[in-house]
N, C-alpha and C. Protein backbone atom coordinates (compact mmCIF):
# COMPACT_ATOMS: atom_id res chain seq x y z
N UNK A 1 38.71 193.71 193.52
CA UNK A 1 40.05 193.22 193.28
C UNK A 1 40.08 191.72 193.51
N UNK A 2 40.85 191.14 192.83
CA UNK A 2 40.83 189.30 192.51
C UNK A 2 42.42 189.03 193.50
N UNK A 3 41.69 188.55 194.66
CA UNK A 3 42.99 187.79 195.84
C UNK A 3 43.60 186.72 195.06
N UNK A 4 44.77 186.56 194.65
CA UNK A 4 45.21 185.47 193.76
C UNK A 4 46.74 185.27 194.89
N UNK A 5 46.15 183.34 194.71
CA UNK A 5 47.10 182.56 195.59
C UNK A 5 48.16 182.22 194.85
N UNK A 6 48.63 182.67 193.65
CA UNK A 6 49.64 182.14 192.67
C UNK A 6 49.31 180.95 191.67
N UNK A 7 47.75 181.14 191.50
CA UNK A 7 47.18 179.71 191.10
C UNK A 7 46.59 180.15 189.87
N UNK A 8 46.30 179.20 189.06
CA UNK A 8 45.29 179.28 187.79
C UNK A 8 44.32 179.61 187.91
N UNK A 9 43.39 180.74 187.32
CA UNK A 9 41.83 180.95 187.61
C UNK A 9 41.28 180.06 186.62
N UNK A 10 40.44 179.25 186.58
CA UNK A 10 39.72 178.68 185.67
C UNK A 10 38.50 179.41 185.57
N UNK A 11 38.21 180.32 184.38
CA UNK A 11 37.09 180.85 184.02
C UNK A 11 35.58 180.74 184.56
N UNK A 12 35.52 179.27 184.06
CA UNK A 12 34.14 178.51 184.02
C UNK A 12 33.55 178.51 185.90
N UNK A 13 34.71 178.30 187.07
CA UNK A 13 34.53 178.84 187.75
C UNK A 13 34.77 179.96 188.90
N UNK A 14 34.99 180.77 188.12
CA UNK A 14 35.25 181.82 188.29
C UNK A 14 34.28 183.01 188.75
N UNK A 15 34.23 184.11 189.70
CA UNK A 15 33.40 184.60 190.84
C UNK A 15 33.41 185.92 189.39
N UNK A 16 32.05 186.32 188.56
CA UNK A 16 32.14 187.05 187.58
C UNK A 16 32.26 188.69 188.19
N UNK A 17 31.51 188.73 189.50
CA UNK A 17 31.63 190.23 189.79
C UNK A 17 33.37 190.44 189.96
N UNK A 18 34.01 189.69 190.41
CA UNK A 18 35.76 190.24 190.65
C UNK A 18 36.52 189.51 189.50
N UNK A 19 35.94 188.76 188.59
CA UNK A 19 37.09 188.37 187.41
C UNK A 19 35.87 188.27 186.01
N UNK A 20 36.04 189.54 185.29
CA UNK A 20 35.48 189.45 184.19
C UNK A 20 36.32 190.11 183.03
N UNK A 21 37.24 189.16 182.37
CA UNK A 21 38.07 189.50 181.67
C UNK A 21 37.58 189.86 179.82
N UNK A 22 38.28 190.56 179.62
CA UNK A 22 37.84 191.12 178.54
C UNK A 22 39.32 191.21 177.51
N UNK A 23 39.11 190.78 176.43
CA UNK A 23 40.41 190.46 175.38
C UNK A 23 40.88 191.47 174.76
N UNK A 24 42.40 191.62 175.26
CA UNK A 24 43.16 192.26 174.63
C UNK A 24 43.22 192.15 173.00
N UNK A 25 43.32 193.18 172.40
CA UNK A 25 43.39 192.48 170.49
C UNK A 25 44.37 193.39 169.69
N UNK A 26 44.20 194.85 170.18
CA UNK A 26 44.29 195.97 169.63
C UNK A 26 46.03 195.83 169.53
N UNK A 27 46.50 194.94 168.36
CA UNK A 27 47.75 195.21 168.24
C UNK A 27 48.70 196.43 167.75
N UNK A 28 49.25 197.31 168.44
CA UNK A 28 49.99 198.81 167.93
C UNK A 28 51.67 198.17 167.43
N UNK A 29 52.28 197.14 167.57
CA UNK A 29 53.15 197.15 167.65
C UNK A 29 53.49 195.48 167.30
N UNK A 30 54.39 194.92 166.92
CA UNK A 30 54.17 193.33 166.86
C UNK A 30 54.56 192.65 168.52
N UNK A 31 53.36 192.17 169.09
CA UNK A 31 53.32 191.56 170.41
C UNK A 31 53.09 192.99 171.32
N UNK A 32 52.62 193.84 170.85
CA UNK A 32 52.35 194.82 172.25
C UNK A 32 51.11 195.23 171.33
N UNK A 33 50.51 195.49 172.79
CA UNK A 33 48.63 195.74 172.75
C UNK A 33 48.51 196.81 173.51
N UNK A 34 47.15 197.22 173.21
CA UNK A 34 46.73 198.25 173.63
C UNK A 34 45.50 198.29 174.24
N UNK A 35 44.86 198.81 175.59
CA UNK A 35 43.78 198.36 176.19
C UNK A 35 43.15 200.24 176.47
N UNK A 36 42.06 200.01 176.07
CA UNK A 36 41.80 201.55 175.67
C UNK A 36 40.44 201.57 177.01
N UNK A 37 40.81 202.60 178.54
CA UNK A 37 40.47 202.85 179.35
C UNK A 37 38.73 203.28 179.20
N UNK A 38 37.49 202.20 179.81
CA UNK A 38 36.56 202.91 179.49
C UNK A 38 35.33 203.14 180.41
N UNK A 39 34.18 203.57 180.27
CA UNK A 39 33.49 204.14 180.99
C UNK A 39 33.18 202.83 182.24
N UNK A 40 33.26 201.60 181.67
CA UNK A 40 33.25 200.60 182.72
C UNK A 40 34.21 200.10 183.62
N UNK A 41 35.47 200.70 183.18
CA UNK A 41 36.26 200.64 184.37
C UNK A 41 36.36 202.23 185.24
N UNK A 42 35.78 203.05 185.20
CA UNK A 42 35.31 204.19 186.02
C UNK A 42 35.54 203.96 187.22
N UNK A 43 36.00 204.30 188.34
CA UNK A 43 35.98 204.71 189.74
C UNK A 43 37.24 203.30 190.04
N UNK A 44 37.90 202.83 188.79
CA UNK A 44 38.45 201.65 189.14
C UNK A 44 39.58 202.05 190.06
N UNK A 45 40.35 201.79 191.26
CA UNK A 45 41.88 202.11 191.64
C UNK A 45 42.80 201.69 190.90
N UNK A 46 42.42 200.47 190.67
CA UNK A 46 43.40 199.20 190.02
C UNK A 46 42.93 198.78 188.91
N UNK A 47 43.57 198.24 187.85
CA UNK A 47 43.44 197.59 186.42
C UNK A 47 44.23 196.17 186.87
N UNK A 48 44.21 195.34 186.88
CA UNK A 48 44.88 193.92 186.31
C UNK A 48 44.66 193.43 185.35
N UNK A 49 46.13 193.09 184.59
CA UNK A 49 46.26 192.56 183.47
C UNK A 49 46.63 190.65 183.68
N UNK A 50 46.01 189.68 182.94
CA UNK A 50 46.42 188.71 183.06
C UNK A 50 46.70 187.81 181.70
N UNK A 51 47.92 186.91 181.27
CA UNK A 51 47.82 186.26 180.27
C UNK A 51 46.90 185.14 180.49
N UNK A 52 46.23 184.27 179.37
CA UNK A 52 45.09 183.52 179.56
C UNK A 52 44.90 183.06 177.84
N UNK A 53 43.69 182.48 178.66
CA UNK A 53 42.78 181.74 176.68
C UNK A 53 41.19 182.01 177.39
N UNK A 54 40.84 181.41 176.41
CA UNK A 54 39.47 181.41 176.76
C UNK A 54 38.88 180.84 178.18
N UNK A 55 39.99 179.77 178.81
CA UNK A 55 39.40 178.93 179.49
C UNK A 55 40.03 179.51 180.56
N UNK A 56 41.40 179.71 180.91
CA UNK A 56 42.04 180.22 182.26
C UNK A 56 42.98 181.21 182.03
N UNK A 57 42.72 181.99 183.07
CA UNK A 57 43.96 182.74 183.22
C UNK A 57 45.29 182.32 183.97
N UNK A 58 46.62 182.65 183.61
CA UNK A 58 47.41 182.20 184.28
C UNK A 58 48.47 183.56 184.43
N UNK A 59 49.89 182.59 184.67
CA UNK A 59 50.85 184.35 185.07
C UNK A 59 50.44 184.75 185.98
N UNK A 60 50.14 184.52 186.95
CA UNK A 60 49.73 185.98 188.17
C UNK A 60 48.89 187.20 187.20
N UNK A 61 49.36 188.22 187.89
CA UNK A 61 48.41 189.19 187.26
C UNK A 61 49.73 190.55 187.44
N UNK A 62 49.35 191.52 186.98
CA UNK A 62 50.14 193.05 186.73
C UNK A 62 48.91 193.70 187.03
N UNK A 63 49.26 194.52 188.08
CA UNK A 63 48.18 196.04 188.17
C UNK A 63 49.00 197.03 187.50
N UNK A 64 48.32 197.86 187.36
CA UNK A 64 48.26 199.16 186.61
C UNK A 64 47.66 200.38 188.06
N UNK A 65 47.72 200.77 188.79
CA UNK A 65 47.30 201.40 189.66
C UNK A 65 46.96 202.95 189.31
N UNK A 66 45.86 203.53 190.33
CA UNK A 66 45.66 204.67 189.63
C UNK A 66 46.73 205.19 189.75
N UNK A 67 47.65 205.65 190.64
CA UNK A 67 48.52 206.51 191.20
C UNK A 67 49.46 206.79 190.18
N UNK A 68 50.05 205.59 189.65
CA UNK A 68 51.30 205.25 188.58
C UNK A 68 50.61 205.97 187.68
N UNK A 69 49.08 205.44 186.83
CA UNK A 69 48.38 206.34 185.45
C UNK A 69 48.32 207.53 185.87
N UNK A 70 47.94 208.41 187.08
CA UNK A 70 48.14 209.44 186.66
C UNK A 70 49.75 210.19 186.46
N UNK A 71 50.72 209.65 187.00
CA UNK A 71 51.81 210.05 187.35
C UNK A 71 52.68 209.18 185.63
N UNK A 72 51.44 209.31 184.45
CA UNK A 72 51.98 208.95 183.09
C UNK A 72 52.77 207.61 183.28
N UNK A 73 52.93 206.74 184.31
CA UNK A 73 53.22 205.46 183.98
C UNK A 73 52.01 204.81 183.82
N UNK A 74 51.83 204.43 182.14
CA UNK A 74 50.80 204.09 181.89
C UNK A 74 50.67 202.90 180.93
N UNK A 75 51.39 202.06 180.84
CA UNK A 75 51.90 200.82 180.31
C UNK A 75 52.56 199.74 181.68
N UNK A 76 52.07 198.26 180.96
CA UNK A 76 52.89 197.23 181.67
C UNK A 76 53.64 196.43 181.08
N UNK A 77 54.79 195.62 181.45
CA UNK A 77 55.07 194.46 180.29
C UNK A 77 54.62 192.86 181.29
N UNK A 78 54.75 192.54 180.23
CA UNK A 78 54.02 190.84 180.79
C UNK A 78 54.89 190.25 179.90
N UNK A 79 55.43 188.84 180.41
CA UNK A 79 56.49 187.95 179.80
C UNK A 79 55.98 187.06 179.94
């Protein structure tokens, strides 16, 4: 899990075992995406979602927790 002080992650240095982000694309809807759960996030508790570019992430972050997915809350919104 990525301790975030309310600050910008800048990629480039960025700690890869706790922040290795991977791009949302899969548009279902106009501006809503879809992130399809997979064998590499396995044994995960937590999912965090963050807005970003190539270079930083910003926004804080949104978890997704296991507890909520199994209990079918299984979506976040991000503004």
């Amino acid at each position: 899990m990525i301790i975030h002080s309310g600050q910008d992650i800048n990629l480039s240095n960025a700690n890869e075992t706790k922040c290795k982000p991977k791009l949302v694309n899969i548009e279902v809807q106009e501006n809503v995406y879809a992130y399809v759960i997979g064998f590499e996030d396995e044994g995960a508790t937590d999912l965090r979602f963050w807005r970003g570019d190539s270079n930083t992430l910003w926004n804080c972050s949104v978890v997704l927790n296991y507890e909520d997915y199994a209990n079918v809350l299984n979506c976040i919104k991000m503004y």
